[in-house]
PDB file of N, CA and C in Angstrom:
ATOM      1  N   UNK A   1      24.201  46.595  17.043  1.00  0.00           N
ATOM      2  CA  UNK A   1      23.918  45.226  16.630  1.00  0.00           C
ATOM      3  C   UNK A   1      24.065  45.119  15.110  1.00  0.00           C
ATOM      4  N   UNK A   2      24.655  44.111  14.560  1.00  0.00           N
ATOM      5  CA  UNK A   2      24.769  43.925  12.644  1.00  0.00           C
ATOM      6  C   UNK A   2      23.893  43.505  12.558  1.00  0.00           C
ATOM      7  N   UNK A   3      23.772  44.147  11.147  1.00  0.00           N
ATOM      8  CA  UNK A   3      22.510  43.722  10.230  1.00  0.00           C
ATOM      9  C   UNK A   3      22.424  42.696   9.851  1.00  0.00           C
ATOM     10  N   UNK A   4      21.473  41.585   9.965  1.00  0.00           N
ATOM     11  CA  UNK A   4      20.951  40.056   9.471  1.00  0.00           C
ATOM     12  C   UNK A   4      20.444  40.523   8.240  1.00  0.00           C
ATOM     13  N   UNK A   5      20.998  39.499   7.453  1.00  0.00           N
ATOM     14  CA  UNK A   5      20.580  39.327   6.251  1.00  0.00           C
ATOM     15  C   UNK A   5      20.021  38.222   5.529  1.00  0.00           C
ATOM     16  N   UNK A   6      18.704  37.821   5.439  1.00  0.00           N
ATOM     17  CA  UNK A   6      17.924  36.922   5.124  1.00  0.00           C
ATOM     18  C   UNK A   6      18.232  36.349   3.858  1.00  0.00           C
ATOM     19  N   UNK A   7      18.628  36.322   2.539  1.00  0.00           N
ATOM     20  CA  UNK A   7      18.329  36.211   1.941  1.00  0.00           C
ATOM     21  C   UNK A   7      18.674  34.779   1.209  1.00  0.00           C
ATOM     22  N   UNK A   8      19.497  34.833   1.938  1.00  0.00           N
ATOM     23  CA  UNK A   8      20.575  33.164   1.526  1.00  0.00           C
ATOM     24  C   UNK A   8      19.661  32.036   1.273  1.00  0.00           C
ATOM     25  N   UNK A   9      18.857  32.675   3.092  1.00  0.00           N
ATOM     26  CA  UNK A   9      18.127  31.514   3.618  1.00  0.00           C
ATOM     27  C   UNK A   9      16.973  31.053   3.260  1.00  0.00           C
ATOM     28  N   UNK A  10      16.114  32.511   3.267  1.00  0.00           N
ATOM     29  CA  UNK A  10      14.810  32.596   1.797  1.00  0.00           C
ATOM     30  C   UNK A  10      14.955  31.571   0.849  1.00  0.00           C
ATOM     31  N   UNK A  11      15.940  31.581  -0.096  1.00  0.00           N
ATOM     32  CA  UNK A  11      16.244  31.032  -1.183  1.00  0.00           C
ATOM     33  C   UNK A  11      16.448  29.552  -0.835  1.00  0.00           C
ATOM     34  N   UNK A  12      16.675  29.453  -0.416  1.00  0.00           N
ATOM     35  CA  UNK A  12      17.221  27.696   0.243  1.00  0.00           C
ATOM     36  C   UNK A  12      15.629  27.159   0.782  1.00  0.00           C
ATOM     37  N   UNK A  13      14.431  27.683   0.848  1.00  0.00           N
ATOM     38  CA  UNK A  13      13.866  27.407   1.451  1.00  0.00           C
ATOM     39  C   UNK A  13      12.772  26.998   0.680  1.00  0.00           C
ATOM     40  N   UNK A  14      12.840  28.331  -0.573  1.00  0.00           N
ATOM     41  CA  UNK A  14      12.014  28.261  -1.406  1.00  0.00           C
ATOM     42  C   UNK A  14      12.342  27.353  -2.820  1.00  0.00           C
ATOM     43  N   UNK A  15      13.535  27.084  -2.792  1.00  0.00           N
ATOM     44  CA  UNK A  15      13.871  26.239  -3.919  1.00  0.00           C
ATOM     45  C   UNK A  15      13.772  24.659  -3.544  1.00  0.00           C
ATOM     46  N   UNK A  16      13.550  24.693  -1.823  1.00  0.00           N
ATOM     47  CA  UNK A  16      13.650  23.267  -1.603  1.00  0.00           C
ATOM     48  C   UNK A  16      12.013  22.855  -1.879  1.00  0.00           C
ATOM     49  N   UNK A  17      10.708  23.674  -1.115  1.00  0.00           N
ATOM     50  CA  UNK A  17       9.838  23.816  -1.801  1.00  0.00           C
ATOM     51  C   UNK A  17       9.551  23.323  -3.241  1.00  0.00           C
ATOM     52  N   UNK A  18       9.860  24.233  -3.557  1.00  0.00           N
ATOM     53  CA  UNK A  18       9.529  24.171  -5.517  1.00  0.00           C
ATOM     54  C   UNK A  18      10.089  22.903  -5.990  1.00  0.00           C
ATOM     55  N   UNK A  19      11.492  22.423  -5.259  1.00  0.00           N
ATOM     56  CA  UNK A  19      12.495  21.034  -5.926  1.00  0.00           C
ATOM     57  C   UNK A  19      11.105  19.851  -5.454  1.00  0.00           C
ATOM     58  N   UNK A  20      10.742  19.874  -4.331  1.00  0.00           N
ATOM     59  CA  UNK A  20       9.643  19.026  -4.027  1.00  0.00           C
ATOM     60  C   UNK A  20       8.479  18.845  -4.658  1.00  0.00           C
ATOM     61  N   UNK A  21       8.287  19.937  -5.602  1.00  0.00           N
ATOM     62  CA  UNK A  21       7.026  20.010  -6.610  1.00  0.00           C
ATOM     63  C   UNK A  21       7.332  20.173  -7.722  1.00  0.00           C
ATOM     64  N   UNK A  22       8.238  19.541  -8.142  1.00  0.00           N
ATOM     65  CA  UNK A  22       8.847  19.211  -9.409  1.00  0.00           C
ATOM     66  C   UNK A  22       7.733  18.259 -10.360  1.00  0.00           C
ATOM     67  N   UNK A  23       7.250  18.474 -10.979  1.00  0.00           N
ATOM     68  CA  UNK A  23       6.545  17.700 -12.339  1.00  0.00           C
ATOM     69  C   UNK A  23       4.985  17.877 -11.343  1.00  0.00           C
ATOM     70  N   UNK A  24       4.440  18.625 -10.789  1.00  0.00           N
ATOM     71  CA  UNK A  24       3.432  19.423 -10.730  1.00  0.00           C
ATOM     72  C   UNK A  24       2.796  19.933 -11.711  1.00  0.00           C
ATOM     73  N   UNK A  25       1.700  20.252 -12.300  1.00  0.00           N
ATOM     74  CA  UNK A  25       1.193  20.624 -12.889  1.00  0.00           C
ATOM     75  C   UNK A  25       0.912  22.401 -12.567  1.00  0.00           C
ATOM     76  N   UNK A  26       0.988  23.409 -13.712  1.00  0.00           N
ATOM     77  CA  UNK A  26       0.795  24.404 -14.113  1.00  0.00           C
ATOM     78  C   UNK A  26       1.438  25.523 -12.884  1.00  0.00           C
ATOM     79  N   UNK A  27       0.614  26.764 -11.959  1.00  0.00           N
ATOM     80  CA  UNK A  27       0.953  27.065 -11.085  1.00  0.00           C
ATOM     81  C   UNK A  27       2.017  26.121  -9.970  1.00  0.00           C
ATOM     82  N   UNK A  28       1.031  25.727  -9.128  1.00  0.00           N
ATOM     83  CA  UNK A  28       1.842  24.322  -8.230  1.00  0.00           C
ATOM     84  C   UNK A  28       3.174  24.142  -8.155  1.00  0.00           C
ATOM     85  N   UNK A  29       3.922  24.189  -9.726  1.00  0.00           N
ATOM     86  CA  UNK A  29       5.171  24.004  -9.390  1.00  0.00           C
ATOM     87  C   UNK A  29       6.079  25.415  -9.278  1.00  0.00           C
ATOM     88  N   UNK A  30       5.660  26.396 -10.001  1.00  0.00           N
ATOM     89  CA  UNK A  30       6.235  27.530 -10.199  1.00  0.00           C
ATOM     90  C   UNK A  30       6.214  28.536  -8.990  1.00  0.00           C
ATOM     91  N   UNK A  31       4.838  28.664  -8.486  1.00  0.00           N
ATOM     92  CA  UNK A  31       4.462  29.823  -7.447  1.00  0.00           C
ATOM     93  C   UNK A  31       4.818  29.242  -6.259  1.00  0.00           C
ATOM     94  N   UNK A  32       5.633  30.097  -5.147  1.00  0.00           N
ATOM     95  CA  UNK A  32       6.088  29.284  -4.115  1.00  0.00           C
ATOM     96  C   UNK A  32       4.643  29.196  -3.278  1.00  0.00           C
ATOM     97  N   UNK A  33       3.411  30.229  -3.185  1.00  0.00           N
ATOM     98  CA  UNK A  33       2.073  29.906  -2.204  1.00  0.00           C
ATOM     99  C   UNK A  33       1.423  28.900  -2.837  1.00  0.00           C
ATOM    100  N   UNK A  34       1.638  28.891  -4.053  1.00  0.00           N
ATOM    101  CA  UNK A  34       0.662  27.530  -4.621  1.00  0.00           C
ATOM    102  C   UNK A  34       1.102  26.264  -4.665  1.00  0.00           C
ATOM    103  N   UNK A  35       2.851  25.905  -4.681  1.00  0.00           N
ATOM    104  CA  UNK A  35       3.674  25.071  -4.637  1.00  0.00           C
ATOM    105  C   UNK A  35       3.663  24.272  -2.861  1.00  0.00           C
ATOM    106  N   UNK A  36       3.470  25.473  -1.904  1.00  0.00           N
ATOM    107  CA  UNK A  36       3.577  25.301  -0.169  1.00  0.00           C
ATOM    108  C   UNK A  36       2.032  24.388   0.026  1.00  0.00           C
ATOM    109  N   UNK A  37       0.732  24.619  -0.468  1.00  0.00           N
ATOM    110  CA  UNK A  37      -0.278  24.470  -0.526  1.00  0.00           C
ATOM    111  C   UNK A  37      -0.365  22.540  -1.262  1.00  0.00           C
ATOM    112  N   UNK A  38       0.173  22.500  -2.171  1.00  0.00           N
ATOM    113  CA  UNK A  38      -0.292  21.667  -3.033  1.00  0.00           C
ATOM    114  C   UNK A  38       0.767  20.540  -2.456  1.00  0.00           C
ATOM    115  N   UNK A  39       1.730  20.441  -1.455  1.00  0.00           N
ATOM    116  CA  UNK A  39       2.656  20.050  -0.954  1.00  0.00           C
ATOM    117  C   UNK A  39       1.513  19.831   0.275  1.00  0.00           C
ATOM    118  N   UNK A  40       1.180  19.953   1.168  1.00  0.00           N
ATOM    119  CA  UNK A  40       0.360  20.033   2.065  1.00  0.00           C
ATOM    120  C   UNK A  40      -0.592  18.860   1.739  1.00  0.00           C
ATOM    121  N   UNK A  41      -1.477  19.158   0.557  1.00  0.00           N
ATOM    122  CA  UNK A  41      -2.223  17.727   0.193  1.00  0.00           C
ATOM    123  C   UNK A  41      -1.552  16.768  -0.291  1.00  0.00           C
ATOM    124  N   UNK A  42      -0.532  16.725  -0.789  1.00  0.00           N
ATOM    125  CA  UNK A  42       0.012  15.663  -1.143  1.00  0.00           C
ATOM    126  C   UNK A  42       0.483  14.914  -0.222  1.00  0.00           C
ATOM    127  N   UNK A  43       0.875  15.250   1.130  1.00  0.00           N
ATOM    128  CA  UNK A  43       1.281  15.068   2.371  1.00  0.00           C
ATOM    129  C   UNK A  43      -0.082  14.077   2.812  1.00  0.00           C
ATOM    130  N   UNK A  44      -0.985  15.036   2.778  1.00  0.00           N
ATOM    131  CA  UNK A  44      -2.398  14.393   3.593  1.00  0.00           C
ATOM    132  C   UNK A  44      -2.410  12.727   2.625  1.00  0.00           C
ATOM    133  N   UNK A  45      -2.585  13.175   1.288  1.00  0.00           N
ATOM    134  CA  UNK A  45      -2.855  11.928   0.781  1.00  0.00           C
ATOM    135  C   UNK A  45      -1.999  10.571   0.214  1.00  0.00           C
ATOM    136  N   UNK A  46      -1.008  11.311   0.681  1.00  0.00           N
ATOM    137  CA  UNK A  46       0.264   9.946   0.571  1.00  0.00           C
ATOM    138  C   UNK A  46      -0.236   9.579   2.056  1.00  0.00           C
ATOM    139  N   UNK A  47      -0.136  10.025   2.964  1.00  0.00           N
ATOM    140  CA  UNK A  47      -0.819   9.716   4.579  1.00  0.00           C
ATOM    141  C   UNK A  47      -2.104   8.465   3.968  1.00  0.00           C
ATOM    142  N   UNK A  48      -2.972   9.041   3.825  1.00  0.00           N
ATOM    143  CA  UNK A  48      -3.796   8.304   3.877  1.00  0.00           C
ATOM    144  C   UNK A  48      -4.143   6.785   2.912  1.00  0.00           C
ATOM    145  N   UNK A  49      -3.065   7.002   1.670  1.00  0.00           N
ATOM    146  CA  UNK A  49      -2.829   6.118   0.961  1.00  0.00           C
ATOM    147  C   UNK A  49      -2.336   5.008   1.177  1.00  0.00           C
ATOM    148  N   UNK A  50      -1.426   5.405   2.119  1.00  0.00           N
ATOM    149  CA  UNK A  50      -0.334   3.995   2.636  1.00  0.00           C
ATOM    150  C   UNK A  50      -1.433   3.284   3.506  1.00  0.00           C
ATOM    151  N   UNK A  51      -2.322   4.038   4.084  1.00  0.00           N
ATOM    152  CA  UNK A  51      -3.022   3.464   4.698  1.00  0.00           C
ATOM    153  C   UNK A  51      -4.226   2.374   4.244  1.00  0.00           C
ATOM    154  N   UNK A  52      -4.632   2.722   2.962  1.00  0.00           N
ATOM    155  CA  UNK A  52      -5.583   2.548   1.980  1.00  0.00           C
ATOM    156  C   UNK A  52      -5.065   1.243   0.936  1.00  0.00           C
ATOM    157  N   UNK A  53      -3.888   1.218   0.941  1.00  0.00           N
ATOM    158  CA  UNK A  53      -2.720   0.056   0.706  1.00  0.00           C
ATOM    159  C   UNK A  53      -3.416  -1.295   1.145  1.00  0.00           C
ATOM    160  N   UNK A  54      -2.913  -1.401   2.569  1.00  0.00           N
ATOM    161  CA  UNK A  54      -3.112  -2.238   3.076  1.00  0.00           C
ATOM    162  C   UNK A  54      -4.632  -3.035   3.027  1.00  0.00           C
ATOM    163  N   UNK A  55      -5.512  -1.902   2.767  1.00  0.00           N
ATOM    164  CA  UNK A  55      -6.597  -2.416   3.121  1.00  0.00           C
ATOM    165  C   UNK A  55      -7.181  -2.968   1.303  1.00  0.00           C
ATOM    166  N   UNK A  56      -6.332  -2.492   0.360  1.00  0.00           N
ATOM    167  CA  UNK A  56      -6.311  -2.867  -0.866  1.00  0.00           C
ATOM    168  C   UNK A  56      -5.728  -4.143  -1.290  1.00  0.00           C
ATOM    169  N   UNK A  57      -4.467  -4.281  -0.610  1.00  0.00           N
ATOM    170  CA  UNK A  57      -3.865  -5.692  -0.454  1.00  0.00           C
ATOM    171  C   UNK A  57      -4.805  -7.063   0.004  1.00  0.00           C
ATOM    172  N   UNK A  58      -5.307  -6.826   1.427  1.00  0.00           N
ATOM    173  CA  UNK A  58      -5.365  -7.886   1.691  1.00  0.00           C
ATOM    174  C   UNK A  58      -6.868  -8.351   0.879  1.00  0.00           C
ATOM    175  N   UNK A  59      -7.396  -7.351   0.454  1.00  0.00           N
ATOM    176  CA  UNK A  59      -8.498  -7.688  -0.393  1.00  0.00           C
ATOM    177  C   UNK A  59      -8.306  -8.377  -2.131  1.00  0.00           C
ATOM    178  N   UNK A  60      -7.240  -8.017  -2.485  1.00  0.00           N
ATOM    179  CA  UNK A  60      -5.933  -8.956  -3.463  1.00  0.00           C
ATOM    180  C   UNK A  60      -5.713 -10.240  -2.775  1.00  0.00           C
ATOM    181  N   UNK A  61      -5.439 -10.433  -1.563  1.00  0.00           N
ATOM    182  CA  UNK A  61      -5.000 -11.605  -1.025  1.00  0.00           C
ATOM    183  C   UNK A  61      -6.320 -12.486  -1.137  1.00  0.00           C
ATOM    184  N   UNK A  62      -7.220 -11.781  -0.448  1.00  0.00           N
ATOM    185  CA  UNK A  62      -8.907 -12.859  -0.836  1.00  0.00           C
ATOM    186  C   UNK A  62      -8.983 -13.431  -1.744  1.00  0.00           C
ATOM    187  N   UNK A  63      -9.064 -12.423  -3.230  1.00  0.00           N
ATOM    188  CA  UNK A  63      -9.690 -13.200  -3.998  1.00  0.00           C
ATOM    189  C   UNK A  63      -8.554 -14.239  -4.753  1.00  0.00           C
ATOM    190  N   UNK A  64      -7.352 -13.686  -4.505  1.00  0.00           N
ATOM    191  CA  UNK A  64      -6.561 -14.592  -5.134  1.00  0.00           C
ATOM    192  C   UNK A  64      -6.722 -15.901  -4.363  1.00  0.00           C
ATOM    193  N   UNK A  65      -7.218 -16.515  -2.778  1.00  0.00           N
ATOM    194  CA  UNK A  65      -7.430 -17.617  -2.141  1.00  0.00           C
ATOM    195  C   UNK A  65      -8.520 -17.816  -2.783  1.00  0.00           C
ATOM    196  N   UNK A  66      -9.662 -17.288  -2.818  1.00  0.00           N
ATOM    197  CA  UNK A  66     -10.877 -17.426  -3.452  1.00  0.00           C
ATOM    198  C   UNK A  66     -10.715 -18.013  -4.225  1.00  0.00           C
ATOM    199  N   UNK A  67     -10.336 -17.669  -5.583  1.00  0.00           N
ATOM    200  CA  UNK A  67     -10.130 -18.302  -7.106  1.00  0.00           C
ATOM    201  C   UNK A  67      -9.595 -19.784  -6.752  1.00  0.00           C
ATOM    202  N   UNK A  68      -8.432 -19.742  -6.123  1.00  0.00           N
ATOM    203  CA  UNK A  68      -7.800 -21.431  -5.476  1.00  0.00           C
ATOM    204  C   UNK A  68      -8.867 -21.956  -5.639  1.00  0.00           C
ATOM    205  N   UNK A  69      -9.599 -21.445  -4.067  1.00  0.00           N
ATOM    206  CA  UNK A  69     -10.585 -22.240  -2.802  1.00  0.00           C
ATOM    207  C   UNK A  69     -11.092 -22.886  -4.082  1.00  0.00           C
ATOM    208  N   UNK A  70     -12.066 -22.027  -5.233  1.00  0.00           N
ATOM    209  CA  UNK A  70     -13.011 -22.604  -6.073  1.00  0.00           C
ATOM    210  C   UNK A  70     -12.292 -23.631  -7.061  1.00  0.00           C
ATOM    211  N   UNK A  71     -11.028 -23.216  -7.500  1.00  0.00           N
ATOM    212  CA  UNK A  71     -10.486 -24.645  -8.208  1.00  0.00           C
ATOM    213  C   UNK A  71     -10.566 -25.611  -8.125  1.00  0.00           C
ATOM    214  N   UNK A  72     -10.104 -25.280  -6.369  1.00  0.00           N
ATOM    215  CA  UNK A  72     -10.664 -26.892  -5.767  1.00  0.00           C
ATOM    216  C   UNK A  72     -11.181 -27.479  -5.127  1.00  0.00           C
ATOM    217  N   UNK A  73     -12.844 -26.787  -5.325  1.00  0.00           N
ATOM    218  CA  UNK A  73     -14.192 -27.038  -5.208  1.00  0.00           C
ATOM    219  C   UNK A  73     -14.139 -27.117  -3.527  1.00  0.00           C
ATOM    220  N   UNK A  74     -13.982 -25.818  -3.000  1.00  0.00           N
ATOM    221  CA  UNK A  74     -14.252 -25.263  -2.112  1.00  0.00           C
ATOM    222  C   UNK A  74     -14.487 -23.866  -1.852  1.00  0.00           C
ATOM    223  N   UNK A  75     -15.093 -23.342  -0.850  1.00  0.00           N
ATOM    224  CA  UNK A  75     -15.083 -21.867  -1.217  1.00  0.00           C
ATOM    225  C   UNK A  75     -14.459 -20.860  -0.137  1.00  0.00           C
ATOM    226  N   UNK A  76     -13.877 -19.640  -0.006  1.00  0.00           N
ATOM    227  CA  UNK A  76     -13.030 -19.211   1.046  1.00  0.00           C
ATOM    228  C   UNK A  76     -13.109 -19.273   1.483  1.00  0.00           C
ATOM    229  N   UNK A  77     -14.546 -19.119   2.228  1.00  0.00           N
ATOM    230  CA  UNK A  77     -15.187 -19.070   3.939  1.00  0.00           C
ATOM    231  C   UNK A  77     -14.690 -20.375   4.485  1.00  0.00           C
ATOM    232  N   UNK A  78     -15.212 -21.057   3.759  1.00  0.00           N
ATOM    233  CA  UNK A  78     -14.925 -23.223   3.800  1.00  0.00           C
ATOM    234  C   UNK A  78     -13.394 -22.912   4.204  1.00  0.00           C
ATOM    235  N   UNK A  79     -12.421 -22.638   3.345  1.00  0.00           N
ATOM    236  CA  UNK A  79     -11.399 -22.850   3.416  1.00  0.00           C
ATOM    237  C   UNK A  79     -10.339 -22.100   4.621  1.00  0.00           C
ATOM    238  N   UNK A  80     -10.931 -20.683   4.615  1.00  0.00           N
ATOM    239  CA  UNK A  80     -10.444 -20.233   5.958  1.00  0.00           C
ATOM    240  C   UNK A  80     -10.718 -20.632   7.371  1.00  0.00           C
ATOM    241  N   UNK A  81     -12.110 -21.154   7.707  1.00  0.00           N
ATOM    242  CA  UNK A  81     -12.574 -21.613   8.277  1.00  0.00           C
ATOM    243  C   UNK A  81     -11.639 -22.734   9.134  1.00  0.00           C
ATOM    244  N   UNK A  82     -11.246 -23.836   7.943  1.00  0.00           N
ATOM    245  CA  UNK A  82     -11.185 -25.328   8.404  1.00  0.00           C
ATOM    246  C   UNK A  82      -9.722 -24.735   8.982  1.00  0.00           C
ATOM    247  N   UNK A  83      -9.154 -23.899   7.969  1.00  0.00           N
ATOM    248  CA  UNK A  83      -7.640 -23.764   8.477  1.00  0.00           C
ATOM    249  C   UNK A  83      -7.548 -23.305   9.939  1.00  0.00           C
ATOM    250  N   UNK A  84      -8.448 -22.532  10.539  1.00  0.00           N
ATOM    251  CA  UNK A  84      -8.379 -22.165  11.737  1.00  0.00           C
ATOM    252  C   UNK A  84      -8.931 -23.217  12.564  1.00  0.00           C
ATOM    253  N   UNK A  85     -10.086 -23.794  12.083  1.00  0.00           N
ATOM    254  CA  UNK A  85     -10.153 -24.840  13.050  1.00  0.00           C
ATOM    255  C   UNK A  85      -8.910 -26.001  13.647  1.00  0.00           C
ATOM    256  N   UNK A  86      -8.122 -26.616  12.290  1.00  0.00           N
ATOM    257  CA  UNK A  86      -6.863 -27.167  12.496  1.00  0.00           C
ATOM    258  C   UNK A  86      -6.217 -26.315  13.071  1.00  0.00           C
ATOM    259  N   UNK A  87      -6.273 -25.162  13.282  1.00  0.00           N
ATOM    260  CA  UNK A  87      -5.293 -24.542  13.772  1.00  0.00           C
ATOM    261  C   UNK A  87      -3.875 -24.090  13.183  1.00  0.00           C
ATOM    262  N   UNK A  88      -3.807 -24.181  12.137  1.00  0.00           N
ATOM    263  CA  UNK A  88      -2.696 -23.946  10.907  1.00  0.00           C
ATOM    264  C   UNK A  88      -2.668 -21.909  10.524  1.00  0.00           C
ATOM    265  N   UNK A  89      -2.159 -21.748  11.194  1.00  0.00           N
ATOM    266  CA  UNK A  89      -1.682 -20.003  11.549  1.00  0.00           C
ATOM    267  C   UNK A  89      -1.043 -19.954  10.083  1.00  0.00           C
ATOM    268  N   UNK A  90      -1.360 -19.751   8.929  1.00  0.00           N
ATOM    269  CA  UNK A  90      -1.168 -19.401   7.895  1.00  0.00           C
ATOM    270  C   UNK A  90      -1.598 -17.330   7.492  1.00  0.00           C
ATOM    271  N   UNK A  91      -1.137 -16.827   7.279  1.00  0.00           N
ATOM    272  CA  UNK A  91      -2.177 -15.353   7.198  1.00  0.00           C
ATOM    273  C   UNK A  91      -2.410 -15.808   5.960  1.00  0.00           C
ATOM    274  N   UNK A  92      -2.795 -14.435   5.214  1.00  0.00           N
ATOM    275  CA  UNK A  92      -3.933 -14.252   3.525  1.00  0.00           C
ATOM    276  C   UNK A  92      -2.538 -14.092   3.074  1.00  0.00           C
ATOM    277  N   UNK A  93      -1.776 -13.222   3.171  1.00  0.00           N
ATOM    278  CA  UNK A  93      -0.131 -12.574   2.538  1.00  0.00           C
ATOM    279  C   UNK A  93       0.207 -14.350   1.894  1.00  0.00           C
ATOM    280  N   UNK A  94       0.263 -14.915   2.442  1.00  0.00           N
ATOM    281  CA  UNK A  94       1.243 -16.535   2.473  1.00  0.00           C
ATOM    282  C   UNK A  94       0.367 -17.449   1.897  1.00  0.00           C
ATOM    283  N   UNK A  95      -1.046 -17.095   1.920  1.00  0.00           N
ATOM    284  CA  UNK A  95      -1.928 -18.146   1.261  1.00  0.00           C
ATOM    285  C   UNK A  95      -1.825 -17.750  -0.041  1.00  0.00           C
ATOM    286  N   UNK A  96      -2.196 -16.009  -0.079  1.00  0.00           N
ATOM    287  CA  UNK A  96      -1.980 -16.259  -1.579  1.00  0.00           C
ATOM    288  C   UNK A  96      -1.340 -16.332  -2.287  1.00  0.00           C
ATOM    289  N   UNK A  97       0.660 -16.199  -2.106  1.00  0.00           N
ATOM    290  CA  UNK A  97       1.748 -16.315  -2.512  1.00  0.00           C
ATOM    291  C   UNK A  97       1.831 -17.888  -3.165  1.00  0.00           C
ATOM    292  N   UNK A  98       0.899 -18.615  -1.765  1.00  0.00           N
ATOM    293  CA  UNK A  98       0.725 -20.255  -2.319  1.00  0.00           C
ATOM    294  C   UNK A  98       0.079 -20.367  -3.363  1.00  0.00           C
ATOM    295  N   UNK A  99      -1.338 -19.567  -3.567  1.00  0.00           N
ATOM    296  CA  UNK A  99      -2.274 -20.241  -4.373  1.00  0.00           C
ATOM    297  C   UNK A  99      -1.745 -19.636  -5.598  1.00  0.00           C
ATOM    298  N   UNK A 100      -0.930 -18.307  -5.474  1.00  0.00           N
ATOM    299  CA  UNK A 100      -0.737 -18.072  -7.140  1.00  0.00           C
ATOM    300  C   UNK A 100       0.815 -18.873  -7.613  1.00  0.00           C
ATOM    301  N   UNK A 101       1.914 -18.880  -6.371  1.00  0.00           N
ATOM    302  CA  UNK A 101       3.298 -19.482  -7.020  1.00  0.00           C
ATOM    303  C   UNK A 101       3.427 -20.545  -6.770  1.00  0.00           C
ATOM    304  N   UNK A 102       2.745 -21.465  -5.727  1.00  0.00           N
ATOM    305  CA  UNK A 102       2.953 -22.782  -5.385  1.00  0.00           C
ATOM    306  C   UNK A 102       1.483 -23.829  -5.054  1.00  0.00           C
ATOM    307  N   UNK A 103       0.404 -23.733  -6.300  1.00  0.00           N
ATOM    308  CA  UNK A 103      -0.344 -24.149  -5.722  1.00  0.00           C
ATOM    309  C   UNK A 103      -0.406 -25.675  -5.358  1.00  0.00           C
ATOM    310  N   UNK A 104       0.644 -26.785  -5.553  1.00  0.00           N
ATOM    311  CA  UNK A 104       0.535 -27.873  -5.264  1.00  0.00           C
ATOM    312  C   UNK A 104       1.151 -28.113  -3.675  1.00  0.00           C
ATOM    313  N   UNK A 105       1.477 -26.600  -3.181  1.00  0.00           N
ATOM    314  CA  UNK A 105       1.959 -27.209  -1.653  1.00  0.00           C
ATOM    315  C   UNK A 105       0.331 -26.690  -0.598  1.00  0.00           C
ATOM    316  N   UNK A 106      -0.146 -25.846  -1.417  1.00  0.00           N
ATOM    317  CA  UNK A 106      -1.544 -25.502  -1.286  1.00  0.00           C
ATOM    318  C   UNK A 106      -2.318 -26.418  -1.122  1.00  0.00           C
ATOM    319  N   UNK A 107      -2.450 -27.246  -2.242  1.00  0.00           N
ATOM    320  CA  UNK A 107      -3.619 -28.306  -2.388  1.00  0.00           C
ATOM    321  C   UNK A 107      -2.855 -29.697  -1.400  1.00  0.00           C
ATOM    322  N   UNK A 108      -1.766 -29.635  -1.310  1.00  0.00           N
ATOM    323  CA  UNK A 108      -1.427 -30.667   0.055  1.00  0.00           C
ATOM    324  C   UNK A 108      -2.016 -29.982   1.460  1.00  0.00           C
ATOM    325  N   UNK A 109      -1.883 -28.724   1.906  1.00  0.00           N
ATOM    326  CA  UNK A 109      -2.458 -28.019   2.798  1.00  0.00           C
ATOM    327  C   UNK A 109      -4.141 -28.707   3.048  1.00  0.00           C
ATOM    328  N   UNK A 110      -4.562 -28.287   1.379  1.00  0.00           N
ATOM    329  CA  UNK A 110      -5.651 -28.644   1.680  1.00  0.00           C
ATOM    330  C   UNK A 110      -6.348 -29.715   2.011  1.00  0.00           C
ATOM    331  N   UNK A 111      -5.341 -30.931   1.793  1.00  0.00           N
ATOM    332  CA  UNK A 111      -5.319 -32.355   1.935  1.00  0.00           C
ATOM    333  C   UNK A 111      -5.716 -33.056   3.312  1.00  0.00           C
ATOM    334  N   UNK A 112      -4.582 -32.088   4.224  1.00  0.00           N
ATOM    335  CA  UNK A 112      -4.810 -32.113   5.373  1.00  0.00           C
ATOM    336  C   UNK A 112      -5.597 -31.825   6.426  1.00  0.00           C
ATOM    337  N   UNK A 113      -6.637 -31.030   5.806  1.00  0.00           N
ATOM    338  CA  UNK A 113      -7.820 -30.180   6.109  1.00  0.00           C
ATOM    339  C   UNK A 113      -9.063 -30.828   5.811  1.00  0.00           C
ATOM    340  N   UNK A 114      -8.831 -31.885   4.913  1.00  0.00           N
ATOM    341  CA  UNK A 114     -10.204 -33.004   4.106  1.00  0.00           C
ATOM    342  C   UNK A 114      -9.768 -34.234   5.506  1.00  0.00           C
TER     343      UNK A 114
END
């Protein structure tokens, strides 16, 4: 049987490693066990970040309706409220796009709601 020779592949493996932990700090980027490791959490916490996103956003989306709602002497609860009662399927993403880039199609919204 011929002899296998690893070494090509080693290298390809460990440089893809290390290329991934590029601008790492100290060890991390240099040592391939500390580089494999620190790749691992970064994994976990980009995971959990994207997740952490969302729940950061739509809390951006509040207060930016909030601030509106109070402009014009109403307050979110009030204002989310009535919209569901009318029944006007608006989400937070689109309200607050209104209240910060278009608030005069907003305050017609809200027109309709008085």
């Amino acid at each position: 049987m011929p002899r296998v020779k690893r070494g090509v592949n080693a290298l390809k493996r460990r440089r893809k490693v290390l290329g991934q932990t590029k601008g790492f700090k100290i060890r991390r980027k240099v040592n391939e066990r500390a580089a494999k490791e620190a790749l691992l959490h970064a994994g976990t916490h980009a995971y959990i970040d994207r997740k952490d996103k969302k729940a950061n956003f739509r809390g951006l989306f509040q207060t930016k309706i909030g601030a509106f709602a109070k402009e014009n002497g109403t307050s979110y609860s009030k204002l989310i409220g009535n919209l569901h009662k009318k029944g006007i399927a608006l989400d937070r993403k689109i309200l607050a796009y209104l209240a910060e880039k278009e608030p005069k199609v907003l305050s017609r919204i809200l027109e309709k709601l008085a």
